[in-house]
N, C-alpha and C. Protein backbone atom coordinates (compact mmCIF):
# COMPACT_ATOMS: atom_id res chain seq x y z
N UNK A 1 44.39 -31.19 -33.83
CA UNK A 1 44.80 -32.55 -34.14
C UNK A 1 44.10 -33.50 -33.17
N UNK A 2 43.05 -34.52 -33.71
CA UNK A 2 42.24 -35.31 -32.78
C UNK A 2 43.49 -36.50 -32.08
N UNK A 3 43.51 -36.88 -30.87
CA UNK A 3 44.31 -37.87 -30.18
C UNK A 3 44.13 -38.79 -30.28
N UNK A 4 44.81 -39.83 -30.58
CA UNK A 4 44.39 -41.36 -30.79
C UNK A 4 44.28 -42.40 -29.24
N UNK A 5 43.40 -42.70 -28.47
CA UNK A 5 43.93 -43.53 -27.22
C UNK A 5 43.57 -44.49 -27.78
N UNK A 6 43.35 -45.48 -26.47
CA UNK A 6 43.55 -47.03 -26.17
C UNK A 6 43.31 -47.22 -24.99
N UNK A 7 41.76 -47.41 -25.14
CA UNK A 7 41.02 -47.75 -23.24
C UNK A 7 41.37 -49.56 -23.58
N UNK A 8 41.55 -49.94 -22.27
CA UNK A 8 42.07 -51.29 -21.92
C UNK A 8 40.94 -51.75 -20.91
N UNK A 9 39.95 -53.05 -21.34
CA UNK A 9 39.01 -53.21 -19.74
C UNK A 9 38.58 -54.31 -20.26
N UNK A 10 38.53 -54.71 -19.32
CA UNK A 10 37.80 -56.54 -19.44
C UNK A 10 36.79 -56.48 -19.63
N UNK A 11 35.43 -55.19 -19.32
CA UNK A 11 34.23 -54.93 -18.93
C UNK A 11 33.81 -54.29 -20.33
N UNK A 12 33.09 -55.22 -21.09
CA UNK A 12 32.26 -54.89 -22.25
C UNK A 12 31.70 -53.34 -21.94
N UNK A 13 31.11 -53.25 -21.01
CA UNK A 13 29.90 -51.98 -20.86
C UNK A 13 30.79 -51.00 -20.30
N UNK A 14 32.07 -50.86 -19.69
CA UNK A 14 32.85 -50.31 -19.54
C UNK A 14 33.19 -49.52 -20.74
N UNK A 15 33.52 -50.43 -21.62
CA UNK A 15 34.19 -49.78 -22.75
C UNK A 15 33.31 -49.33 -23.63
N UNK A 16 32.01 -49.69 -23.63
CA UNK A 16 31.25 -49.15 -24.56
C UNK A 16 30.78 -47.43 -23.75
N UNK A 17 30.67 -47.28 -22.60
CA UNK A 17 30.44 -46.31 -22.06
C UNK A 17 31.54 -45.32 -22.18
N UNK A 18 32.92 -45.59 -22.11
CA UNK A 18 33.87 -44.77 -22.34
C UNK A 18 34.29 -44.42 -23.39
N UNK A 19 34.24 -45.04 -24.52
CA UNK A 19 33.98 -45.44 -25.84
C UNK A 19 33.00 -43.86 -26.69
N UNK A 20 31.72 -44.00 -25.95
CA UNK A 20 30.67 -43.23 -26.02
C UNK A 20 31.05 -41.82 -25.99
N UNK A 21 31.67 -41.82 -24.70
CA UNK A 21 31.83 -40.51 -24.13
C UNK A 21 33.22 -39.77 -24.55
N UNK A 22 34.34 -40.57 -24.74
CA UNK A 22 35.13 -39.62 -25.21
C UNK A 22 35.55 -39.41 -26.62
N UNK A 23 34.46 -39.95 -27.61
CA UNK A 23 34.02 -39.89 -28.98
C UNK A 23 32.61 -38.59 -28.81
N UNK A 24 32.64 -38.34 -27.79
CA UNK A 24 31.92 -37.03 -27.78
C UNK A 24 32.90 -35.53 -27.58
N UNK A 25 33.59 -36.48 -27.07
CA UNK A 25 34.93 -35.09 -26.27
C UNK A 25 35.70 -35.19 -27.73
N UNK A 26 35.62 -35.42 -28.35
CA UNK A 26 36.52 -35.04 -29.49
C UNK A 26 37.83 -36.22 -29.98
N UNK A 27 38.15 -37.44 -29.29
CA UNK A 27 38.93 -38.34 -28.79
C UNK A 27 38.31 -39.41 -30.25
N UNK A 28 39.80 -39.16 -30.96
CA UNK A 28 39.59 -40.93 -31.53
C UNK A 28 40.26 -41.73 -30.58
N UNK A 29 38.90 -43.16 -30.93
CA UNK A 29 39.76 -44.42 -30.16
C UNK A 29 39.84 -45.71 -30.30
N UNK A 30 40.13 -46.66 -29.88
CA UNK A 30 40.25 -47.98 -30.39
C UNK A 30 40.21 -48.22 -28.56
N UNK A 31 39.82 -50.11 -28.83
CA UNK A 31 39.80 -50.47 -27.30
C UNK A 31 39.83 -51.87 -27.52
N UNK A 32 40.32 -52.72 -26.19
CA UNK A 32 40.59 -53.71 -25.75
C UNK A 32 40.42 -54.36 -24.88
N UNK A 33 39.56 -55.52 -24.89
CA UNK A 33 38.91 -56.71 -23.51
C UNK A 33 40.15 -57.80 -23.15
N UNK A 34 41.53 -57.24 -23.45
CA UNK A 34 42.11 -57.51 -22.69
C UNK A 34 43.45 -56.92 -22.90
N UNK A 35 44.59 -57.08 -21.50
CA UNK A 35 45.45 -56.77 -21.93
C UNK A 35 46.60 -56.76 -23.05
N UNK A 36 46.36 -58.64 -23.51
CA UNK A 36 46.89 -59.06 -25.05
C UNK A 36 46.66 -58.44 -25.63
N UNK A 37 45.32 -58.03 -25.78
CA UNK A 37 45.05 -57.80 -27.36
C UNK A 37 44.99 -56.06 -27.39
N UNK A 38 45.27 -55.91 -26.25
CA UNK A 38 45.75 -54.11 -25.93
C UNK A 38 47.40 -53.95 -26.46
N UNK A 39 48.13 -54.89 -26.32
CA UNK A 39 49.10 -54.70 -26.80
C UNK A 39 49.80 -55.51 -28.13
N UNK A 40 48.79 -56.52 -28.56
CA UNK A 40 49.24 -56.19 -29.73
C UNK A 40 48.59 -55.02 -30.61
N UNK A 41 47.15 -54.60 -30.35
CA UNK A 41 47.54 -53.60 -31.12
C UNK A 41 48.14 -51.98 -30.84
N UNK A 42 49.03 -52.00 -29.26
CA UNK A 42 49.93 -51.14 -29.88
C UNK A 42 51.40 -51.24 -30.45
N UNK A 43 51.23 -52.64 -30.87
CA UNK A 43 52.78 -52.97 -31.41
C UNK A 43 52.41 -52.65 -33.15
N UNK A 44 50.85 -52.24 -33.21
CA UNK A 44 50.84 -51.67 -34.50
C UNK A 44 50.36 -50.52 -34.97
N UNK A 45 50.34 -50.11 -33.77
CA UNK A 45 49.71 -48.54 -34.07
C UNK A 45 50.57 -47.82 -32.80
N UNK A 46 50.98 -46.43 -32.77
CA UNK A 46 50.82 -44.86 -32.27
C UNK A 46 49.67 -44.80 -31.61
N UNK A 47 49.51 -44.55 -30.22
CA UNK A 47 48.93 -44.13 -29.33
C UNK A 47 48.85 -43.45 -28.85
N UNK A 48 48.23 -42.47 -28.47
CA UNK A 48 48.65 -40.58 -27.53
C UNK A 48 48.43 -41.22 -25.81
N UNK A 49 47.65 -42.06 -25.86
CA UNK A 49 47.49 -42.38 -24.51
C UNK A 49 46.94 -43.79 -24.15
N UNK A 50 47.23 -44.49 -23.16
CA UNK A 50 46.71 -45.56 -22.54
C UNK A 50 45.58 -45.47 -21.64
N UNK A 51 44.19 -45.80 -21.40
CA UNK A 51 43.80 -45.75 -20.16
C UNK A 51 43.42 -47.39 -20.16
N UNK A 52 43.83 -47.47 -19.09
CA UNK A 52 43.41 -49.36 -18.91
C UNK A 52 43.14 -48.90 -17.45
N UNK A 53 42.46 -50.53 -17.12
CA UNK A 53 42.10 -50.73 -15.94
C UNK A 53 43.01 -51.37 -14.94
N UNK A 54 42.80 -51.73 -14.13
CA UNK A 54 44.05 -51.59 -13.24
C UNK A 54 44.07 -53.53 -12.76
N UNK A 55 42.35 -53.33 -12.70
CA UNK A 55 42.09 -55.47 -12.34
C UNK A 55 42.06 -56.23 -13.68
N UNK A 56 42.68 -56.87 -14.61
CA UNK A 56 42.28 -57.98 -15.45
C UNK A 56 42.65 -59.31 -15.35
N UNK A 57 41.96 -60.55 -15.91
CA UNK A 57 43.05 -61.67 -15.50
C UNK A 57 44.01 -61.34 -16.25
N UNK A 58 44.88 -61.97 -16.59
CA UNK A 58 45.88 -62.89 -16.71
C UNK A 58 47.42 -61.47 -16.51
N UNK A 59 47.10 -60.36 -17.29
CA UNK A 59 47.92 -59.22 -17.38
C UNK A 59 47.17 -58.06 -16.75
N UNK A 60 47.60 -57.57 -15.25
CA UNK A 60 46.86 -56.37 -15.17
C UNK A 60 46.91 -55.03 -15.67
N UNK A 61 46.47 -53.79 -14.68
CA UNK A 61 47.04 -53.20 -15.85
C UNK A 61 48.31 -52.38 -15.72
N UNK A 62 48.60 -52.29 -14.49
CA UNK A 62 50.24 -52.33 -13.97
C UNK A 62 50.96 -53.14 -14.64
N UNK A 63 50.77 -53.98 -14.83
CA UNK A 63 52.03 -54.95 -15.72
C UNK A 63 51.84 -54.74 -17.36
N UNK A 64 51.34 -54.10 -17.87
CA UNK A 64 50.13 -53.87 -19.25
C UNK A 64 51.47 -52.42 -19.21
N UNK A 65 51.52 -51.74 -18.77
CA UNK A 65 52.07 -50.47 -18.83
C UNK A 65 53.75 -50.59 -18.64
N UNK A 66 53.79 -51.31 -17.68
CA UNK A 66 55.48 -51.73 -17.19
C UNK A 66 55.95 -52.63 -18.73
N UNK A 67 54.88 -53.18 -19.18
CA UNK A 67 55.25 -54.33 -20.77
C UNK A 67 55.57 -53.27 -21.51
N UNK A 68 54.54 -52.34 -21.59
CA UNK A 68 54.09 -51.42 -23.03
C UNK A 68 55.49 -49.95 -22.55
N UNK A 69 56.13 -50.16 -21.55
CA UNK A 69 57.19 -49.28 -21.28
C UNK A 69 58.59 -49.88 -21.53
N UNK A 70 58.84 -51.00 -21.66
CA UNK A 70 59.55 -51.98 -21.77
C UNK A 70 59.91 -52.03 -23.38
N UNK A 71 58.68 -52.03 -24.12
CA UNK A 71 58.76 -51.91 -25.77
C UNK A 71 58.46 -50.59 -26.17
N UNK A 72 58.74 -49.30 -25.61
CA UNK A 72 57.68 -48.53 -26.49
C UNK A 72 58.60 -47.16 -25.71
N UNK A 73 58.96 -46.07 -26.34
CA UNK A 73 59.37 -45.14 -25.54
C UNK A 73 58.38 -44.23 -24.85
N UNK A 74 57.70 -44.14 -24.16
CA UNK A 74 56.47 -43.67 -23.54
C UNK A 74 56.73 -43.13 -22.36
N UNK A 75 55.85 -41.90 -21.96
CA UNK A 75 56.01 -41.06 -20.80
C UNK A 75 54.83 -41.46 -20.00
N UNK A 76 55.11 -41.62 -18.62
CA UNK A 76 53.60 -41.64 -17.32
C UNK A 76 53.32 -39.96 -17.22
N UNK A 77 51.90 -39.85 -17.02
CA UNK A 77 51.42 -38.90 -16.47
C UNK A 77 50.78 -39.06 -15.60
């Protein structure tokens, strides 16, 4: 069963590089240049995992996870 994530990064080339690589590892994914728009779309989709970045403006990604734990029944690893 392929995993669905959700890389989170302000950094265009970031995400296209991670993007790249774990669409090689077998990983479906979707991604987001910011934290908004990281969470609205998981207010519409199932996610197996989050990876965000930790610096963004306005929502980092500590507060991105504390939000998305707040709405969402979700486990930290």
């Amino acid at each position: 069963m392929t995993k669905l994530l959700i890389v989170v990064d302000d950094e265009r080339a970031i995400l296209k590089l991670l993007k790249w690589r774990l669409e090689m590892a077998g990983y479906q994914l979707d991604n987001a240049l910011s934290a908004n728009k990281a969470l609205e779309k998981i207010q519409t989709g199932i996610f197996d995992l989050v990876l965000t970045d930790i610096r963004m403006p306005t929502i980092d990604g500590l507060n991105l996870i504390e939000t998305i734990k707040q709405h969402k029944a979700i486990y930290l690893v």
